[in-house]
C-alpha atoms as a PDB file:
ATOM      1  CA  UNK A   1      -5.855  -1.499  10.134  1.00  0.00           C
ATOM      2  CA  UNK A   2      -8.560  -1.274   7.273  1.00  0.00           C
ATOM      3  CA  UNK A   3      -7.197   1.478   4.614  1.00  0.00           C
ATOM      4  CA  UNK A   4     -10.537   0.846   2.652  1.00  0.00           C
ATOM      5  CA  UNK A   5     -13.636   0.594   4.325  1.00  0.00           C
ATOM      6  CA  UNK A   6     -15.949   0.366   0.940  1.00  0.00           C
ATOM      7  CA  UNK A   7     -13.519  -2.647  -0.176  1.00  0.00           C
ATOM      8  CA  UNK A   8     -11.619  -4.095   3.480  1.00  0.00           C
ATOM      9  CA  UNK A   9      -8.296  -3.244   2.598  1.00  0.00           C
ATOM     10  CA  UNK A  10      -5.904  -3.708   4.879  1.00  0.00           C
ATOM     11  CA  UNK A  11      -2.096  -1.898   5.262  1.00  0.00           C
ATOM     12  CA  UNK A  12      -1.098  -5.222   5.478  1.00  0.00           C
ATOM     13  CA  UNK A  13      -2.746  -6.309   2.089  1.00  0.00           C
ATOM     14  CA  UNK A  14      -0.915  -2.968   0.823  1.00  0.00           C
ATOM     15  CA  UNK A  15       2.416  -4.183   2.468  1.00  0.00           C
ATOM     16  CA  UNK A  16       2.703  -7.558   1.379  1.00  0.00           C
ATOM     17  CA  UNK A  17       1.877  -6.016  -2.182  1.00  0.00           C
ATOM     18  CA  UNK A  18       4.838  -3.199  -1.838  1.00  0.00           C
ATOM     19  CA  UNK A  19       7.305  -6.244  -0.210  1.00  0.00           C
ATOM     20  CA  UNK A  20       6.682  -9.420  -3.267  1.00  0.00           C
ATOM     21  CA  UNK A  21       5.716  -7.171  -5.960  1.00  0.00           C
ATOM     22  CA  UNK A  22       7.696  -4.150  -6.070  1.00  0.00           C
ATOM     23  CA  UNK A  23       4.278  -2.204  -5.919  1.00  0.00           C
ATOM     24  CA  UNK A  24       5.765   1.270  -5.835  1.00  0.00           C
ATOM     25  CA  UNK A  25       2.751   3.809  -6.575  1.00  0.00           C
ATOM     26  CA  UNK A  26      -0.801   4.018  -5.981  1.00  0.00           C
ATOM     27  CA  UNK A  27      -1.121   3.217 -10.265  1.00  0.00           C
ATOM     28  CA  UNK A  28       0.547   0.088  -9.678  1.00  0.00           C
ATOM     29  CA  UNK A  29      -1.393  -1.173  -6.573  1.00  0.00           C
ATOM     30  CA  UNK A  30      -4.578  -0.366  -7.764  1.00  0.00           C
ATOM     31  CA  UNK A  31      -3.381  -2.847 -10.487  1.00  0.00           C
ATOM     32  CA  UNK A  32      -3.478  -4.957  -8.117  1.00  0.00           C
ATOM     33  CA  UNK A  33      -6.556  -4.533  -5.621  1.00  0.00           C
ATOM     34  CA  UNK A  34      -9.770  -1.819  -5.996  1.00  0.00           C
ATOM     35  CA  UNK A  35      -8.323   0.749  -3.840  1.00  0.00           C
ATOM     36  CA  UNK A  36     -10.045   3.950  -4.340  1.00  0.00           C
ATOM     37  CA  UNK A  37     -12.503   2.482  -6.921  1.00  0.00           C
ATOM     38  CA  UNK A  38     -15.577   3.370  -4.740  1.00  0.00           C
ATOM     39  CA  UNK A  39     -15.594   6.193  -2.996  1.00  0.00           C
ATOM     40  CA  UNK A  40     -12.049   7.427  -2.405  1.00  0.00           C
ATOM     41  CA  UNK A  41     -11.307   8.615   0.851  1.00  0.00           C
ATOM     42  CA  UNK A  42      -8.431   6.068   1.003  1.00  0.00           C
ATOM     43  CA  UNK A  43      -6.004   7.056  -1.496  1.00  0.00           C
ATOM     44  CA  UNK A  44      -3.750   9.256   0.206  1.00  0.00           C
ATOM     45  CA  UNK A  45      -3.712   6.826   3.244  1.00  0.00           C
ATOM     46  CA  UNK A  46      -2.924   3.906   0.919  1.00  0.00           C
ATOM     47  CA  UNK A  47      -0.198   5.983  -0.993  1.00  0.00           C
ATOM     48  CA  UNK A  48       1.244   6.478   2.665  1.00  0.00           C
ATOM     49  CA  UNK A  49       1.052   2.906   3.747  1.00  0.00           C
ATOM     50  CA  UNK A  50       3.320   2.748   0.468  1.00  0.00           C
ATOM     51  CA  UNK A  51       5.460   5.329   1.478  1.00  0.00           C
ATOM     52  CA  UNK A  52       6.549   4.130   4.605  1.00  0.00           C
ATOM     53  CA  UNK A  53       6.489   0.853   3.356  1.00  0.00           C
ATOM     54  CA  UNK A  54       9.420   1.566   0.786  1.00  0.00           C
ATOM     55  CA  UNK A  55      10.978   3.364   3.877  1.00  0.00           C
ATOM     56  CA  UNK A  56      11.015   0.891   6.524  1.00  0.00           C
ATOM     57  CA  UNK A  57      12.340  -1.764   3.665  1.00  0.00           C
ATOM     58  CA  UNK A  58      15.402  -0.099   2.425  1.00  0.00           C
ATOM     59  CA  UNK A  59      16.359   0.877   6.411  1.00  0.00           C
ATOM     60  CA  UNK A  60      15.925  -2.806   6.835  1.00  0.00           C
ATOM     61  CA  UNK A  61      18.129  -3.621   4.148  1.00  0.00           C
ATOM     62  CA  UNK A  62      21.202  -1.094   4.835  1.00  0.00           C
ATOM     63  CA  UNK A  63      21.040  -2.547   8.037  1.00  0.00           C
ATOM     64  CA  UNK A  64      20.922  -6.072   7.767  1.00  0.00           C
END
């Protein structure tokens, strides 16, 4: 699913980000892509994608 429209940012861009770089924090991904440098809307859905991303990973983990 696009996360930003203005730039076509995807979750998955955001994932793979989160999963080989450690991105952490909507500071450190936008170190990375141009999220939120136009208008903005996507922020809180990309901090989200983050979020859960983090999540889902270290369930992963103490189960495998």
């Amino acid at each position: 699913m696009y996360v930003c429209i203005c730039k076509g940012i995807t979750d998955k861009d955001i994932q793979q980000l989160v999963r080989e770089h450690g991105v952490g924090s909507l500071r450190e991904l936008k170190q990375h892509l141009p999220i939120g440098s136009q208008c903005g809307t996507c922020t809180k859905v990309a901090q989200s994608v983050i979020d859960n991303t983090i999540i889902d990973e270290s369930l992963f983990k103490d189960v495998g």
